[in-house]
PDB file of N, CA and C in Angstrom:
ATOM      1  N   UNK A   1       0.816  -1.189   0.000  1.00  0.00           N
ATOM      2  CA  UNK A   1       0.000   0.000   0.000  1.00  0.00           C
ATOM      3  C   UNK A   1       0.868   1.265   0.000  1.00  0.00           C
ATOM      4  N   UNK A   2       1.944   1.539   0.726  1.00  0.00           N
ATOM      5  CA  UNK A   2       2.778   2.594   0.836  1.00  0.00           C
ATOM      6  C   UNK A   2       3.547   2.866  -0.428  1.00  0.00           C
ATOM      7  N   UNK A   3       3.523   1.752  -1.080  1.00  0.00           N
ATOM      8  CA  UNK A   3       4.278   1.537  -2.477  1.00  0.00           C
ATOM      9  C   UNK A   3       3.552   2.452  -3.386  1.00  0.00           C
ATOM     10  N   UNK A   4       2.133   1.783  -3.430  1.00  0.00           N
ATOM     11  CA  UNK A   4       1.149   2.711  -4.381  1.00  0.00           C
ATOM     12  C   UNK A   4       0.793   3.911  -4.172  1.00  0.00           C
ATOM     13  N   UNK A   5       0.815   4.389  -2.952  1.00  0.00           N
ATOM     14  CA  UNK A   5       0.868   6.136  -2.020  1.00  0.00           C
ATOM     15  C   UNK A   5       2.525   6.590  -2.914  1.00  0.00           C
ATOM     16  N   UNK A   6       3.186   6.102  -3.145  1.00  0.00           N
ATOM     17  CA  UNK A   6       4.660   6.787  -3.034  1.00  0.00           C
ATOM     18  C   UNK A   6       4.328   6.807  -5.192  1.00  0.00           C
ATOM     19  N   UNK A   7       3.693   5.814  -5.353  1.00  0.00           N
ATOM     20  CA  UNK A   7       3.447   5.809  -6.856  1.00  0.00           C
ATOM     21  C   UNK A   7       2.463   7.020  -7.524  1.00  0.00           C
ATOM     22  N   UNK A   8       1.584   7.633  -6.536  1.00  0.00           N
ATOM     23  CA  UNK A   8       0.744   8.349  -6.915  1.00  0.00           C
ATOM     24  C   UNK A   8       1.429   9.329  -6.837  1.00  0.00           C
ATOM     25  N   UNK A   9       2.427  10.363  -5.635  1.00  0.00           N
ATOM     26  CA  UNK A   9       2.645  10.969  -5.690  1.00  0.00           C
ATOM     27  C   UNK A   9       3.465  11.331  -6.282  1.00  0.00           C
ATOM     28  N   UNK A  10       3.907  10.161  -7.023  1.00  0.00           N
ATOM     29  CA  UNK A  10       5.664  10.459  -7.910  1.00  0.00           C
ATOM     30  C   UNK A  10       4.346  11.334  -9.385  1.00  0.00           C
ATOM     31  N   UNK A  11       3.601  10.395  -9.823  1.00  0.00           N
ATOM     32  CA  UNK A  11       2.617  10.513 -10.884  1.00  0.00           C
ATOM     33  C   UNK A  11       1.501  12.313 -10.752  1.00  0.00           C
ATOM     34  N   UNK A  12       1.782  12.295 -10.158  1.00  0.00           N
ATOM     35  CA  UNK A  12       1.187  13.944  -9.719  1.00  0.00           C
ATOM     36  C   UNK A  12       2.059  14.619  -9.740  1.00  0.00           C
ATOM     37  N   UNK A  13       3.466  14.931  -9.636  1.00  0.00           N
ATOM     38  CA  UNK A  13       4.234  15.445  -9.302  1.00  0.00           C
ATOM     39  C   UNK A  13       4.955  15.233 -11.026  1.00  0.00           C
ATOM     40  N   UNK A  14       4.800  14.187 -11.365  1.00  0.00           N
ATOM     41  CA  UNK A  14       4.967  14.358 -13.133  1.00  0.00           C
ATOM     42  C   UNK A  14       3.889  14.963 -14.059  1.00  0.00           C
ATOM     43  N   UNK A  15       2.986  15.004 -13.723  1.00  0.00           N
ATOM     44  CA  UNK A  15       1.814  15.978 -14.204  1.00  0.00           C
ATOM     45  C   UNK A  15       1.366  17.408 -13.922  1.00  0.00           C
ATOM     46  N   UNK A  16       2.647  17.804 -13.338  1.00  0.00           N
ATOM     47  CA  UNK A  16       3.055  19.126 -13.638  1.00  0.00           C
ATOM     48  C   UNK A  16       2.071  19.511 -12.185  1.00  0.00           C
ATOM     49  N   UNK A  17       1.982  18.686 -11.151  1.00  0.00           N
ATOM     50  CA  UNK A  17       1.131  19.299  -9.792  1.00  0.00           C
ATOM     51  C   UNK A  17       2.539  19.000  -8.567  1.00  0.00           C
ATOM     52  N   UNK A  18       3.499  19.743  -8.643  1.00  0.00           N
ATOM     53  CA  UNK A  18       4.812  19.650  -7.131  1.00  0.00           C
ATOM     54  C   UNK A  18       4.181  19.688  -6.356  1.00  0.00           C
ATOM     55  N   UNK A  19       3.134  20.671  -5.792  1.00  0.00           N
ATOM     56  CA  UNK A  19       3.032  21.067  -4.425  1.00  0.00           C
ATOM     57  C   UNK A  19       1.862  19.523  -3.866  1.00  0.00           C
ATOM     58  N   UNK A  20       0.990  19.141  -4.844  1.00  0.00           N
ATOM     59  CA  UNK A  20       0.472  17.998  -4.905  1.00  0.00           C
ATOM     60  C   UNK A  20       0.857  16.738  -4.313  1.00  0.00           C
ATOM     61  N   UNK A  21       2.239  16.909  -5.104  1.00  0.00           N
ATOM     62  CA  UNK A  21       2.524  16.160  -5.016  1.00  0.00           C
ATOM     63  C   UNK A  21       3.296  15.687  -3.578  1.00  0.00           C
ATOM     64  N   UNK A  22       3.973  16.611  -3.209  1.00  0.00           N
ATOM     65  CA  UNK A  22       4.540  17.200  -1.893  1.00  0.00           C
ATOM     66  C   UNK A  22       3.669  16.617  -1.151  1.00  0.00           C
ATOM     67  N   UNK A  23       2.280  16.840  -1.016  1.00  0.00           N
ATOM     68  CA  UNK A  23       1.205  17.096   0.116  1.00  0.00           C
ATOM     69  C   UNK A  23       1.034  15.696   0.208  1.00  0.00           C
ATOM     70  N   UNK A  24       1.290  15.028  -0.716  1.00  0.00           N
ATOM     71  CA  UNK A  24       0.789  13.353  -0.443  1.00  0.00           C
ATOM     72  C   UNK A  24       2.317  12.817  -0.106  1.00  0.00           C
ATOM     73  N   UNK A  25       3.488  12.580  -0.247  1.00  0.00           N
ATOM     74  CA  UNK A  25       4.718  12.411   0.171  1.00  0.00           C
ATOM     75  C   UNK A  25       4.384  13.025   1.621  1.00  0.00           C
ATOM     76  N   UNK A  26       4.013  13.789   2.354  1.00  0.00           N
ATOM     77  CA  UNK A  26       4.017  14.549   3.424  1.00  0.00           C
ATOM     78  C   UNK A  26       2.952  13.245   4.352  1.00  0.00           C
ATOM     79  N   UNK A  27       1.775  13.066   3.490  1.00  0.00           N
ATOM     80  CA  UNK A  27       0.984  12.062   4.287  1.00  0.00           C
ATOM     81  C   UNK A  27       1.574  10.765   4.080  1.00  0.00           C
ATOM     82  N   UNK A  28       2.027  10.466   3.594  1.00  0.00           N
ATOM     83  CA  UNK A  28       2.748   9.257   3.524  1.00  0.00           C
ATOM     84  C   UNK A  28       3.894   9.327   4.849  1.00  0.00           C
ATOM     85  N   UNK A  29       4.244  10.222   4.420  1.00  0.00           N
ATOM     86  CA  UNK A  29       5.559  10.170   5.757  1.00  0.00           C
ATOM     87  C   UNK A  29       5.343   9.940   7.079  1.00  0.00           C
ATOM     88  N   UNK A  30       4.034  11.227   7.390  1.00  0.00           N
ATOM     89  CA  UNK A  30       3.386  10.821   8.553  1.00  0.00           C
ATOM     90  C   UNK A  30       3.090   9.529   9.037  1.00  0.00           C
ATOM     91  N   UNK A  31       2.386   8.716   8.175  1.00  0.00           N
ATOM     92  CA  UNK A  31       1.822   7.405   7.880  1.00  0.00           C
ATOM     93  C   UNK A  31       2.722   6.327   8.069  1.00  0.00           C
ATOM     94  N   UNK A  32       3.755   7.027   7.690  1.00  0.00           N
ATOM     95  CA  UNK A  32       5.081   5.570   7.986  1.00  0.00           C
ATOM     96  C   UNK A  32       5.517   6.068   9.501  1.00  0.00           C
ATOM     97  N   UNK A  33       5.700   7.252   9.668  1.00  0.00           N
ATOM     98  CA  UNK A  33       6.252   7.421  10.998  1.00  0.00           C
ATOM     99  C   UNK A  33       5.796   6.953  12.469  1.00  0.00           C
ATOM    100  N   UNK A  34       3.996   6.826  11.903  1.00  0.00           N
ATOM    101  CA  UNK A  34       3.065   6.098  13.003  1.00  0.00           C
ATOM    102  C   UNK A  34       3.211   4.459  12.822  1.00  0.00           C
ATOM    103  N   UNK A  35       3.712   4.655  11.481  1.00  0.00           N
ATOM    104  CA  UNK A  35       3.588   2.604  11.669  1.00  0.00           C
ATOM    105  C   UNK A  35       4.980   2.088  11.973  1.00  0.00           C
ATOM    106  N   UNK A  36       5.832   2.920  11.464  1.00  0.00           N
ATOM    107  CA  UNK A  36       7.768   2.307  11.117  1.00  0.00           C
ATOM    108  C   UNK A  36       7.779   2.974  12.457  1.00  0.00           C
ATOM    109  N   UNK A  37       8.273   3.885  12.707  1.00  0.00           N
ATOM    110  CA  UNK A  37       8.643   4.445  13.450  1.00  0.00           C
ATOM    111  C   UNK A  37       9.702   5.522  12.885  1.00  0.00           C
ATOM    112  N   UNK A  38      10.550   6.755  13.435  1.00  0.00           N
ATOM    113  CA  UNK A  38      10.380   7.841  12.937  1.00  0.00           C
ATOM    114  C   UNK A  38      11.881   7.913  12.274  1.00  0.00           C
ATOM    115  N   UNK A  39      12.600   6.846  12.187  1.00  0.00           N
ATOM    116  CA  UNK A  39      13.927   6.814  11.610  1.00  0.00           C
ATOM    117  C   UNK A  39      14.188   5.587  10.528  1.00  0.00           C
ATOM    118  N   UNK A  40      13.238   5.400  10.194  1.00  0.00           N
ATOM    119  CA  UNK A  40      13.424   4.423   9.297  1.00  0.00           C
ATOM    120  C   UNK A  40      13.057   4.340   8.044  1.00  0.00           C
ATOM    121  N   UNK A  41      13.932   3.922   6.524  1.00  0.00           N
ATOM    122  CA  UNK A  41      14.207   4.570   5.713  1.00  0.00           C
ATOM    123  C   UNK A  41      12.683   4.914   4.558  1.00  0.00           C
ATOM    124  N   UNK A  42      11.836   4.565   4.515  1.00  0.00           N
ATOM    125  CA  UNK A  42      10.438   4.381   3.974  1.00  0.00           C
ATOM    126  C   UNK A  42      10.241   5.973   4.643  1.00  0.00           C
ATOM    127  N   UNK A  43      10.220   6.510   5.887  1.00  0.00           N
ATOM    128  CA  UNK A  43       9.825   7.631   6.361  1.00  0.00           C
ATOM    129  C   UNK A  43      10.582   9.018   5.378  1.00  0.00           C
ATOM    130  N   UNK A  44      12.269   8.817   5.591  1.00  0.00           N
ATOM    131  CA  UNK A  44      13.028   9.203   5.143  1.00  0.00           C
ATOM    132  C   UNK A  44      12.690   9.322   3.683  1.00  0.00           C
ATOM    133  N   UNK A  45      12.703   8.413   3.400  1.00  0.00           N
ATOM    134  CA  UNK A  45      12.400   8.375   1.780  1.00  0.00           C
ATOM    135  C   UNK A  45      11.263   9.541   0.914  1.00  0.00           C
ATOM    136  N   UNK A  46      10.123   9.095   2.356  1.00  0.00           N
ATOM    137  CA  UNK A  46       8.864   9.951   1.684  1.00  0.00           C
ATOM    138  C   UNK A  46       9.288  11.826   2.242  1.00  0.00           C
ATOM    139  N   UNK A  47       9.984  12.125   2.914  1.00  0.00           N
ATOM    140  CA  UNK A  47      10.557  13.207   3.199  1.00  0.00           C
ATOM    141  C   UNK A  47      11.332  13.637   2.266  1.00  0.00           C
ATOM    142  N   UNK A  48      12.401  13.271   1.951  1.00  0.00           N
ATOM    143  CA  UNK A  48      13.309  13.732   0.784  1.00  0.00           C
ATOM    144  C   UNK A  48      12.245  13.902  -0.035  1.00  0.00           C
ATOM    145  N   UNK A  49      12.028  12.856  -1.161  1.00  0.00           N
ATOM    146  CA  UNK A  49      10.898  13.226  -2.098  1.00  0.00           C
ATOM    147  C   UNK A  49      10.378  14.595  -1.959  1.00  0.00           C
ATOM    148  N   UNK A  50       9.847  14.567  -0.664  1.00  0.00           N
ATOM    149  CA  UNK A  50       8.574  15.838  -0.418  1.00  0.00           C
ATOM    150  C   UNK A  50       8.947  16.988  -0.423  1.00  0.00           C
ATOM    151  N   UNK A  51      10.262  17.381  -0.257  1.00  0.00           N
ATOM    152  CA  UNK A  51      11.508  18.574  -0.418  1.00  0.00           C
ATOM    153  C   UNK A  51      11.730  18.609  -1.709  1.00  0.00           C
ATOM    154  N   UNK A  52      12.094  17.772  -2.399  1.00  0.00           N
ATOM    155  CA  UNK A  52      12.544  18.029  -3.751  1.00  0.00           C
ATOM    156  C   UNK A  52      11.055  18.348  -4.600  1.00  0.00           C
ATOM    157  N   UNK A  53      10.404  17.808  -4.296  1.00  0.00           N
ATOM    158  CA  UNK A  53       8.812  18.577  -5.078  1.00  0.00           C
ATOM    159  C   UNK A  53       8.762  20.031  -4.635  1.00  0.00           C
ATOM    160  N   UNK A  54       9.345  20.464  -3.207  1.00  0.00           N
ATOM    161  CA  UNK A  54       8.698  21.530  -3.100  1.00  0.00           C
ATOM    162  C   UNK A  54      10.227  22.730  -3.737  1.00  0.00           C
ATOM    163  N   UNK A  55      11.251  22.122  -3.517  1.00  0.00           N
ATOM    164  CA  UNK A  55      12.322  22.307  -4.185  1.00  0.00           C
ATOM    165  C   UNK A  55      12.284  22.858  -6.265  1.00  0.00           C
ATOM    166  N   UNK A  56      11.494  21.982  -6.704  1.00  0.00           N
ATOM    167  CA  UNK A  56      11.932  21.790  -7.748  1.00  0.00           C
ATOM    168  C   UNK A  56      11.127  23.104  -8.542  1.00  0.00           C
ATOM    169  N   UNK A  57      11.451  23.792  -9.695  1.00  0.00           N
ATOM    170  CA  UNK A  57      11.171  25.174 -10.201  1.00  0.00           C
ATOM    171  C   UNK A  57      10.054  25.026 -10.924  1.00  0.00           C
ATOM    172  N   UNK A  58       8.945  25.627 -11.075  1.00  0.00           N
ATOM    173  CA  UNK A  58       7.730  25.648 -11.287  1.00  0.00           C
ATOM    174  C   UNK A  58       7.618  25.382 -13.160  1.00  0.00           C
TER     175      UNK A  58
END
């Protein structure tokens, strides 16, 4: 399931929606941080991502 959350937001974020895309990487992260716990790399993962969407030039 986290797979297909991390698939949507890559896919929004290629359809020309960053901040979109950001916002779901952001719930995802949350989402892993309540289940993984808050250092582990799935969390991490959906964080980076969520910077570089909000990072990346319009």
């Amino acid at each position: 399931m986290v797979d297909a959350r991390f698939r949507l937001a890559e896919l929004t974020g290629d359809a020309g929606d960053p901040r979109g895309a950001a916002d779901l990487y952001e719930a995802v992260g949350l989402d892993c941080v309540e289940f993984y716990g808050p250092y582990r790399p799935r969390v991490l993962d959906a964080y980076e991502h969520m910077a570089r969407r909000i990072a990346a030039p319009s």
